[in-house]
C-alpha atoms as a PDB file:
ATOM      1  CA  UNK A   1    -123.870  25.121 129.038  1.00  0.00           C
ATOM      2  CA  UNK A   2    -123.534  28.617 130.515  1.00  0.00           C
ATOM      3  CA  UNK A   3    -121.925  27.764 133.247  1.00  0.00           C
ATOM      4  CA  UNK A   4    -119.710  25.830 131.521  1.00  0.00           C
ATOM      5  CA  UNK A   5    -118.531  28.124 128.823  1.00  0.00           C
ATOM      6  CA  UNK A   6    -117.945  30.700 131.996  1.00  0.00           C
ATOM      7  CA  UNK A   7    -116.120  28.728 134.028  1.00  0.00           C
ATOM      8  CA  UNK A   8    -113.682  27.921 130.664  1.00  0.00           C
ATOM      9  CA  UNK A   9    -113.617  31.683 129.911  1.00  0.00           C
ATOM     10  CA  UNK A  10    -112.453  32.711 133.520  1.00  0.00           C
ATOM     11  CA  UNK A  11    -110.225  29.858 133.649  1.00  0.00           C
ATOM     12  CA  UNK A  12    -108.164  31.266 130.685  1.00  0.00           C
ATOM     13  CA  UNK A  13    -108.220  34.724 131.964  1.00  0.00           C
ATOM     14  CA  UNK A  14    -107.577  34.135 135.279  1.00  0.00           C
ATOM     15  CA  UNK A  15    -104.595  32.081 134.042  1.00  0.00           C
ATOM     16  CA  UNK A  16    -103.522  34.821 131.791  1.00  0.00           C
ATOM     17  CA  UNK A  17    -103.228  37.378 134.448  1.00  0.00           C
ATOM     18  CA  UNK A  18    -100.891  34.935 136.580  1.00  0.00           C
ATOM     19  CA  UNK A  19     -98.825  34.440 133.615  1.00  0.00           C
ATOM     20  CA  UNK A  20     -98.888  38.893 133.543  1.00  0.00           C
ATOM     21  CA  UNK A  21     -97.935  38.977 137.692  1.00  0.00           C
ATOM     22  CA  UNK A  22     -95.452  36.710 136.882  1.00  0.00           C
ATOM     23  CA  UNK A  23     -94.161  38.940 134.028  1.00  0.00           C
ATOM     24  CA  UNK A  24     -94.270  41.739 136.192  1.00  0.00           C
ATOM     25  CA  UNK A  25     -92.418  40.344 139.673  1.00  0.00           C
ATOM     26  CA  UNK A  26     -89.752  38.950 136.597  1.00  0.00           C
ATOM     27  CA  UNK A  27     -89.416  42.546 135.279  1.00  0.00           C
ATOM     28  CA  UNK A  28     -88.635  43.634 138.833  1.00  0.00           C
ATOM     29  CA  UNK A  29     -86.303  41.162 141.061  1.00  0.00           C
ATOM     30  CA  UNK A  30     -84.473  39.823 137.742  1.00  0.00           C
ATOM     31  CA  UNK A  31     -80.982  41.058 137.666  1.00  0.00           C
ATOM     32  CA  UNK A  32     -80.165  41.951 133.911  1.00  0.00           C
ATOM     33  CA  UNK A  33     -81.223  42.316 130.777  1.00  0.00           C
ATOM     34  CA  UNK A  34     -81.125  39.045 129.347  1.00  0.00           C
ATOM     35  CA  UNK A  35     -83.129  37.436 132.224  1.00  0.00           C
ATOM     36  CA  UNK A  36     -85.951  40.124 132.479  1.00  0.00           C
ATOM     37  CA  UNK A  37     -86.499  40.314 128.944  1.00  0.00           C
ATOM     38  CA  UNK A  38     -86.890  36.500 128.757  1.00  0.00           C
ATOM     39  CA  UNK A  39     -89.585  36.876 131.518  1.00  0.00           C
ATOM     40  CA  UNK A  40     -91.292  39.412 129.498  1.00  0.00           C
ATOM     41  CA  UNK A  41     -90.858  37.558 126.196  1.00  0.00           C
ATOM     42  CA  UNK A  42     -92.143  34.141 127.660  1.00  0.00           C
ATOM     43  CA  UNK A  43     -94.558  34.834 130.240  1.00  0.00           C
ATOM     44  CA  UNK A  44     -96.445  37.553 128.945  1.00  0.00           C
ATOM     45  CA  UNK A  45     -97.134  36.464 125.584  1.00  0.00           C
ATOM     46  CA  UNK A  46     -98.245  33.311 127.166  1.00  0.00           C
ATOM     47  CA  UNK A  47    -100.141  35.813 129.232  1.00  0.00           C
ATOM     48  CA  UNK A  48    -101.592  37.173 126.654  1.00  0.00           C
ATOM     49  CA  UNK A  49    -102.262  34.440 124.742  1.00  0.00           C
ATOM     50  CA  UNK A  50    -104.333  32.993 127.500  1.00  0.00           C
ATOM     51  CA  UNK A  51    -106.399  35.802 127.822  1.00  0.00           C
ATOM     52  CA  UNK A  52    -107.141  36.066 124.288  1.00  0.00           C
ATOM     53  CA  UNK A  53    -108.256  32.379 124.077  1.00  0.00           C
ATOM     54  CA  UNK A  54    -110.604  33.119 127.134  1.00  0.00           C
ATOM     55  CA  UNK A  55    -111.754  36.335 124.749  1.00  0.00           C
ATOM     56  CA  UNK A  56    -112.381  33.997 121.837  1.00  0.00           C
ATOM     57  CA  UNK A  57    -114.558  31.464 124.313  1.00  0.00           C
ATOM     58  CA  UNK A  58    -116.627  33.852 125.458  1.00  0.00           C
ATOM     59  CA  UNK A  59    -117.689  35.551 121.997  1.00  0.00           C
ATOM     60  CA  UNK A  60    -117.391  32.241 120.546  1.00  0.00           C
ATOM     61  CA  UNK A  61    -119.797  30.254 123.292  1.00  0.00           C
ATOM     62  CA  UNK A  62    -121.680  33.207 125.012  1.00  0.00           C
ATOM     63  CA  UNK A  63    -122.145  36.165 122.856  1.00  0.00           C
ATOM     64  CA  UNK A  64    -122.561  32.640 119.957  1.00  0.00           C
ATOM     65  CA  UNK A  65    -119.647  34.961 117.454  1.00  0.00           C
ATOM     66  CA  UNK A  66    -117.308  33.134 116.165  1.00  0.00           C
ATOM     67  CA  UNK A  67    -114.421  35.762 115.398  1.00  0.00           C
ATOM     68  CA  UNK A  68    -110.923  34.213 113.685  1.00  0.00           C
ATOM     69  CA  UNK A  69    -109.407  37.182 113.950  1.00  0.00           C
ATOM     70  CA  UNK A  70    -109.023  36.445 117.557  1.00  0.00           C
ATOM     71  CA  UNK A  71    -107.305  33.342 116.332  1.00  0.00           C
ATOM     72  CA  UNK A  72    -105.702  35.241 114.089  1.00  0.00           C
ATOM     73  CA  UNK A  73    -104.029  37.434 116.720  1.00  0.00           C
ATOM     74  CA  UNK A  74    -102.863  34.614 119.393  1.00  0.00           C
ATOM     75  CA  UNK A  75    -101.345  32.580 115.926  1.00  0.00           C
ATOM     76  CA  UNK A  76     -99.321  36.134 115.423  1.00  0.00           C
ATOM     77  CA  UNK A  77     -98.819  36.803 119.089  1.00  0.00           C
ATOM     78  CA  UNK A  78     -97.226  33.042 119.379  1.00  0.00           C
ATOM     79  CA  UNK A  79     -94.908  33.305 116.619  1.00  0.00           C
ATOM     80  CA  UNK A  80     -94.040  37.181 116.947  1.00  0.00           C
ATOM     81  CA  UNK A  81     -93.569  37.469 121.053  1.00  0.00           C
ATOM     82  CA  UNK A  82     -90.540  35.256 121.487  1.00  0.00           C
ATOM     83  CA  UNK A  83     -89.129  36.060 118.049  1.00  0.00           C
ATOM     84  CA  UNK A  84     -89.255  39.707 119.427  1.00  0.00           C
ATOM     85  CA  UNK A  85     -87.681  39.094 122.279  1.00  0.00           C
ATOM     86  CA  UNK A  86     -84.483  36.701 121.360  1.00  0.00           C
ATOM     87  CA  UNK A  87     -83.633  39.558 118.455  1.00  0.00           C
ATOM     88  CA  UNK A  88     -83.684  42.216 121.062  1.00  0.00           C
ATOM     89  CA  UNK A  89     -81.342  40.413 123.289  1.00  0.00           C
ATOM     90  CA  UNK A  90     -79.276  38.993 120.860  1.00  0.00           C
ATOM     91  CA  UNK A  91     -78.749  42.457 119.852  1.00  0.00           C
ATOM     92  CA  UNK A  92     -77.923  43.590 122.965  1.00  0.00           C
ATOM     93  CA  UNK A  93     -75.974  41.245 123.568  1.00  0.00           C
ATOM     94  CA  UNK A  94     -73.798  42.052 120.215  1.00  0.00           C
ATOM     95  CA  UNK A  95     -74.066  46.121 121.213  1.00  0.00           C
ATOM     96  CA  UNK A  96     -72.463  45.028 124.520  1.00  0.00           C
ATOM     97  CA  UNK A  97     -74.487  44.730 127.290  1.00  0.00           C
ATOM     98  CA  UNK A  98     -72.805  42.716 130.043  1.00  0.00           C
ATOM     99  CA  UNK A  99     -74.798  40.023 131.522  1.00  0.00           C
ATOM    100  CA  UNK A 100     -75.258  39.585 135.210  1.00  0.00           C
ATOM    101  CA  UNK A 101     -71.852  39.162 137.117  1.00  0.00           C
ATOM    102  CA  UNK A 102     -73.242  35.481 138.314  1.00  0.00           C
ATOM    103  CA  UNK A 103     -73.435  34.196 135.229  1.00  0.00           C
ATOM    104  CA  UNK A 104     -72.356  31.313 135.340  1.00  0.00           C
ATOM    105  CA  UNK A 105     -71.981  30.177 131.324  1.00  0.00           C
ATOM    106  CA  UNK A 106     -71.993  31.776 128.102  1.00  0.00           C
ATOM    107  CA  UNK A 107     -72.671  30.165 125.589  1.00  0.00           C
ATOM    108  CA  UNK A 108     -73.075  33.012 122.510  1.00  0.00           C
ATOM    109  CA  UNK A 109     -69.897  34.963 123.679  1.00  0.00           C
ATOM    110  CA  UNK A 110     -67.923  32.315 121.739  1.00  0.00           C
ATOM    111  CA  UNK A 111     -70.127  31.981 119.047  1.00  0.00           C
ATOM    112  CA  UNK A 112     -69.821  35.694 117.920  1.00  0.00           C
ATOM    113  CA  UNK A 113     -66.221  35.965 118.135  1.00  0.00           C
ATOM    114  CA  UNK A 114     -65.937  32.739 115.879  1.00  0.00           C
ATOM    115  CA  UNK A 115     -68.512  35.116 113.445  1.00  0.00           C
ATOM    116  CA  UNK A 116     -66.130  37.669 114.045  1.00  0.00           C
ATOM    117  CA  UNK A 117     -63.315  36.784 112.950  1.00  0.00           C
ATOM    118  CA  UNK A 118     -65.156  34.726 110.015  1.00  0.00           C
ATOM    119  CA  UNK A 119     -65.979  38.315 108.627  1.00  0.00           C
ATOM    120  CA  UNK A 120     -62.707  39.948 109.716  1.00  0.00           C
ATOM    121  CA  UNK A 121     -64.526  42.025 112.091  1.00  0.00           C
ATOM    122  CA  UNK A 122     -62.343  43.423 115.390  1.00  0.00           C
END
């Protein structure tokens, strides 16, 4: 059983620091805002997430603790992560940052000039 529970603990962890590398090579060689902070939004909380679960395995099946706060955490870390990120560029997006000059669509520019000129706004 020991074996088992470590192979399923460094599994998740191992997985969760690929899903961190890839987080951090996104950070670097994406070209704007929009696209690095959707590599940082996605990928590490799934990251994170991954390494938490491989936390709550091995207090769970080793150390024989079960702990629901760690559950607790990677429920809140699931729901709060992406949120996070989409408000932040949305909001960036509305402050006017520019997205990368290959672009190719755009799909909120129109929607917040419609909202715009719903509220009378310039």
């Amino acid at each position: 059983m020991t074996i088992l529970a470590n192979s399923l603990v460094i599994f998740f962890i191992s997985v969760g620091v690929l899903f961190i590398v890839v987080t951090a090579i996104g950070l670097v060689r994406l070209p704007d805002l929009y696209t690095r902070a959707h590599a940082a939004s996605k990928s590490a909380t799934l990251g994170v997430m991954c390494i938490l679960i491989g936390v709550f395995f091995h207090f769970w099946l080793i150390e024989d603790h079960f702990n629901p706060r760690i559950l607790l955490g990677i429920l809140f870390l699931f729901i709060t992560g992406p949120v996070g990120g989409h408000i932040m560029t949305r909001s960036s997006y509305i402050a006017g940052v520019k997205p990368w000059k290959g672009t190719i669509h755009d799909e909120l520019g129109p929607e917040i000039d419609r909202m715009k000129k719903e509220q009378g706004i310039k």
